[in-house]
C-alpha atoms as a PDB file:
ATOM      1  CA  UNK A   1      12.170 -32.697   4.690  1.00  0.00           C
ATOM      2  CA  UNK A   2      14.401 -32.534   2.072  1.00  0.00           C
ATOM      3  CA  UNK A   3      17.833 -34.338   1.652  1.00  0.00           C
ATOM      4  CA  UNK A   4      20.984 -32.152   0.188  1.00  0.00           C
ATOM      5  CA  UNK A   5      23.443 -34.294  -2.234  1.00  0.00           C
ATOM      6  CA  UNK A   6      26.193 -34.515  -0.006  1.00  0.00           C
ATOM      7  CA  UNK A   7      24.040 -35.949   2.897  1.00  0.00           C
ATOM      8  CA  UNK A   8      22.647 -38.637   0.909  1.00  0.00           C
ATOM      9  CA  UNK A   9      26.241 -39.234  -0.455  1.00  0.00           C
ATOM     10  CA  UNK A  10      26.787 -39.442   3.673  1.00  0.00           C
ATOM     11  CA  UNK A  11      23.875 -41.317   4.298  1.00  0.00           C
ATOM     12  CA  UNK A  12      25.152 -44.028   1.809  1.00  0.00           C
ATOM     13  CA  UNK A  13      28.162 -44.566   2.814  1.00  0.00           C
ATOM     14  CA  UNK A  14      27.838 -44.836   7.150  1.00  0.00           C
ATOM     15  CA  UNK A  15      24.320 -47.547   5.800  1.00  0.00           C
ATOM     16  CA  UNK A  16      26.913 -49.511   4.052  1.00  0.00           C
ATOM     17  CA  UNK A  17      30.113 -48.658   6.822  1.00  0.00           C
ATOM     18  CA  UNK A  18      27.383 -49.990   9.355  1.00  0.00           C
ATOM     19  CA  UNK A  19      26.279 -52.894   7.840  1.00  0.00           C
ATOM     20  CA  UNK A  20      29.549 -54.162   7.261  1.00  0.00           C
ATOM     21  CA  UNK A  21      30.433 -53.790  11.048  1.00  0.00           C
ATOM     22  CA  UNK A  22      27.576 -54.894  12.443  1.00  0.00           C
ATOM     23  CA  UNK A  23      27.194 -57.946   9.732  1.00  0.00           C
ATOM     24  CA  UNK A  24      28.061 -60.391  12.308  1.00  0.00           C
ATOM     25  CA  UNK A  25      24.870 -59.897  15.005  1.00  0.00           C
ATOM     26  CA  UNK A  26      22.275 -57.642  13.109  1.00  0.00           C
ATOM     27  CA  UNK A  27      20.727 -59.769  10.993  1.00  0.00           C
ATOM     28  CA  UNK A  28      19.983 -58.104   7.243  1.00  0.00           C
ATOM     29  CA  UNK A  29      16.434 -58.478   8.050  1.00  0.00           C
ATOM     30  CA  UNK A  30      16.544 -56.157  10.781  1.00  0.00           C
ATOM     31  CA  UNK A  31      18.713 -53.687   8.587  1.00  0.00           C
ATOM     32  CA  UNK A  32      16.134 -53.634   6.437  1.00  0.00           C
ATOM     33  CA  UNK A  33      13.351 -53.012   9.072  1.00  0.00           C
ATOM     34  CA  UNK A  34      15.474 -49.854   9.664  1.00  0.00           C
ATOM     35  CA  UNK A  35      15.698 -48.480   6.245  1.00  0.00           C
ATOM     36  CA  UNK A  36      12.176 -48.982   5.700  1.00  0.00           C
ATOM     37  CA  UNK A  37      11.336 -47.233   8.850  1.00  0.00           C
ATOM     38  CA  UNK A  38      13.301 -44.252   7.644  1.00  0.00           C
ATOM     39  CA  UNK A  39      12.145 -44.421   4.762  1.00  0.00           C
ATOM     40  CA  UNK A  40       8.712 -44.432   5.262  1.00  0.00           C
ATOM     41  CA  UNK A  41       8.611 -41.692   8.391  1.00  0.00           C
ATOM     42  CA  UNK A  42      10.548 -39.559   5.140  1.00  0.00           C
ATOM     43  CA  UNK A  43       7.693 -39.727   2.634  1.00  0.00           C
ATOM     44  CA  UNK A  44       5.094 -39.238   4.897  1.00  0.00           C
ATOM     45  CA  UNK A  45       6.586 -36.131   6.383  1.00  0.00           C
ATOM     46  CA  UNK A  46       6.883 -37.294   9.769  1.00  0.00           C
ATOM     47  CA  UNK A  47      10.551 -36.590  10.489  1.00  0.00           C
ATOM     48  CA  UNK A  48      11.812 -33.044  11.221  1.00  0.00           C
ATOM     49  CA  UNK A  49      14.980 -31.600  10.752  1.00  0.00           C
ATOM     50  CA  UNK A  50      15.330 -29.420  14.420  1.00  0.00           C
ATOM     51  CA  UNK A  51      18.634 -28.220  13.429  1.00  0.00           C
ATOM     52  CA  UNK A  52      18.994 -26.954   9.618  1.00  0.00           C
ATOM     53  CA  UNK A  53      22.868 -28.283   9.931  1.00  0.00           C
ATOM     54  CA  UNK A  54      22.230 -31.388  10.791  1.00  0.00           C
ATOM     55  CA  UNK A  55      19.998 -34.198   8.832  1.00  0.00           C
ATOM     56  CA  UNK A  56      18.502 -36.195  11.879  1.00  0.00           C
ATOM     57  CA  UNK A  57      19.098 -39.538   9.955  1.00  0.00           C
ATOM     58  CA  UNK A  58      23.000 -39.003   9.764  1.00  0.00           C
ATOM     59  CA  UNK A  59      22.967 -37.840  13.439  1.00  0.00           C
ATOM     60  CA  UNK A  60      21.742 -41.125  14.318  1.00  0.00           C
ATOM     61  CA  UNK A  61      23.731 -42.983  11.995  1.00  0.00           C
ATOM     62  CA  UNK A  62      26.673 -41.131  12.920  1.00  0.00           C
ATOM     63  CA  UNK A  63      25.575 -41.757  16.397  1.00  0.00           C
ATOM     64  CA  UNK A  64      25.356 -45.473  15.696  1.00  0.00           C
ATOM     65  CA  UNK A  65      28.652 -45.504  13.936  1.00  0.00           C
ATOM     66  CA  UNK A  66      30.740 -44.479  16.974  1.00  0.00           C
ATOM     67  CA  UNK A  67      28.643 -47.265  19.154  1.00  0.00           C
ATOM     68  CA  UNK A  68      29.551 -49.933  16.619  1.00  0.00           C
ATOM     69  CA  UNK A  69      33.619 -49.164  15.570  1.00  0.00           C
ATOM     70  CA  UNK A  70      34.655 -47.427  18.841  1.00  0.00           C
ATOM     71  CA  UNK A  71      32.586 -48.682  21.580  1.00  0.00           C
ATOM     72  CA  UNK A  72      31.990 -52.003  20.437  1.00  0.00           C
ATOM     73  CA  UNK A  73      28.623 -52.090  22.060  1.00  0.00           C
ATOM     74  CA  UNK A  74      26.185 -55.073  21.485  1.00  0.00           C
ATOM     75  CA  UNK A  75      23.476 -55.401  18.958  1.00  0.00           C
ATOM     76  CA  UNK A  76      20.517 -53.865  20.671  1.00  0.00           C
ATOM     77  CA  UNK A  77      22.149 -50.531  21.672  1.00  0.00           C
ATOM     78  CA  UNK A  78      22.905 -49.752  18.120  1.00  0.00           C
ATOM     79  CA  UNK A  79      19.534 -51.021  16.699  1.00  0.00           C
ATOM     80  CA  UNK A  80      18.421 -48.758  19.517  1.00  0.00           C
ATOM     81  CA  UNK A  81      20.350 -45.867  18.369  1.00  0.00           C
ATOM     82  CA  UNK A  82      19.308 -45.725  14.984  1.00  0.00           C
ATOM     83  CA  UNK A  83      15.310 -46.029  16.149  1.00  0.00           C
ATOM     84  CA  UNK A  84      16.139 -42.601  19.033  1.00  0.00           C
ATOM     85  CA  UNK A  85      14.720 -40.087  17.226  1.00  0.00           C
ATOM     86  CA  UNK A  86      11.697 -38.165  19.003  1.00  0.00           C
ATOM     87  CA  UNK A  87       9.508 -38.481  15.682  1.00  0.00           C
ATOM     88  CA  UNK A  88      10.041 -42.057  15.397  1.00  0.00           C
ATOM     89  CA  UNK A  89       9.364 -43.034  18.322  1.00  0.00           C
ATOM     90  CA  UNK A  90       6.082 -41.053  18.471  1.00  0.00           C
ATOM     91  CA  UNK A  91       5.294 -43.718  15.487  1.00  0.00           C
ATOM     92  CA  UNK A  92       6.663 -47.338  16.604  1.00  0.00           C
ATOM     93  CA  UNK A  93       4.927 -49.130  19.115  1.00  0.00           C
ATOM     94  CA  UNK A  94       6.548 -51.424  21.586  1.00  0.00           C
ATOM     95  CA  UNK A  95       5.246 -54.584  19.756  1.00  0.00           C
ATOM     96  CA  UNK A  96       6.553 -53.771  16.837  1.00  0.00           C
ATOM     97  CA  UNK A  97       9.698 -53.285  18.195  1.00  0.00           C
ATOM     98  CA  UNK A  98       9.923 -55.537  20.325  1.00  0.00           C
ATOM     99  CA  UNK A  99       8.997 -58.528  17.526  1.00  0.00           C
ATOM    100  CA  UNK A 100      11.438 -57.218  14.982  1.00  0.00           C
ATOM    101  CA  UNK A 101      14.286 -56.097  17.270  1.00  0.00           C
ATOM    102  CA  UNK A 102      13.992 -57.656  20.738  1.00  0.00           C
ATOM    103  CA  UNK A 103      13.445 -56.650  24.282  1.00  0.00           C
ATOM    104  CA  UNK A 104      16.536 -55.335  24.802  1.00  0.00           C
ATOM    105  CA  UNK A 105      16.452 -52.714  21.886  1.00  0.00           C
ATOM    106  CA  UNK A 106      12.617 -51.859  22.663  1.00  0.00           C
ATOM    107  CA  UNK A 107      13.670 -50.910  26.116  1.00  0.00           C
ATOM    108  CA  UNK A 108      16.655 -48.607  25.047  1.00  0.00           C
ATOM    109  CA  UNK A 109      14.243 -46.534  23.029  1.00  0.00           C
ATOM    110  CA  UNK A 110      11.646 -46.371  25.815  1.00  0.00           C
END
């Protein structure tokens, strides 16, 4: 799956909008988790685009977004949110995600 210019330009800036909302209960660690994730289902082809509109990754950052600035939702729901994606979660076991993000967020994406 390839990534046009202006969605990475996206992309970059709702990473760095989320991180500085969320900066007080995700921990950077767990950011980082994230990106790798992403990063990693990229390069080894594992993540579809459904829709040729829409980039899944800023659907579910977008997605994340709203939780965090308008619904003010807690920590796990927005970890949770930017895990939903069908291929993902084909690829992340429950331990996994339940050591780096917690019970809570492992049940949200079950």
């Amino acid at each position: 799956m390839t990534t046009r210019p202006e969605e990475s330009k996206k992309i970059r800036y709702l990473y760095r909008q989320l991180r500085t909302l969320t900066q007080s209960y995700i921990l950077p660690e767990q950011w980082m988790a994230i990106r790798r994730i992403w990063k990693e289902a990229k390069a080894d082809n594992q993540i579809s685009r459904p829709y040729p509109k829409v980039h899944p990754l800023l659907h579910v950052m977008q997605t994340a977004y709203i939780l965090a600035q308008e619904m003010s939702t807690r920590r796990s729901s927005v970890e949770a949110a930017m895990l939903y994606h069908p291929d993902l979660l084909r690829v992340l076991d429950d331990d996994f995600l339940q050591q780096t993000f917690g019970t809570s967020a492992c049940n949200c994406c079950r």
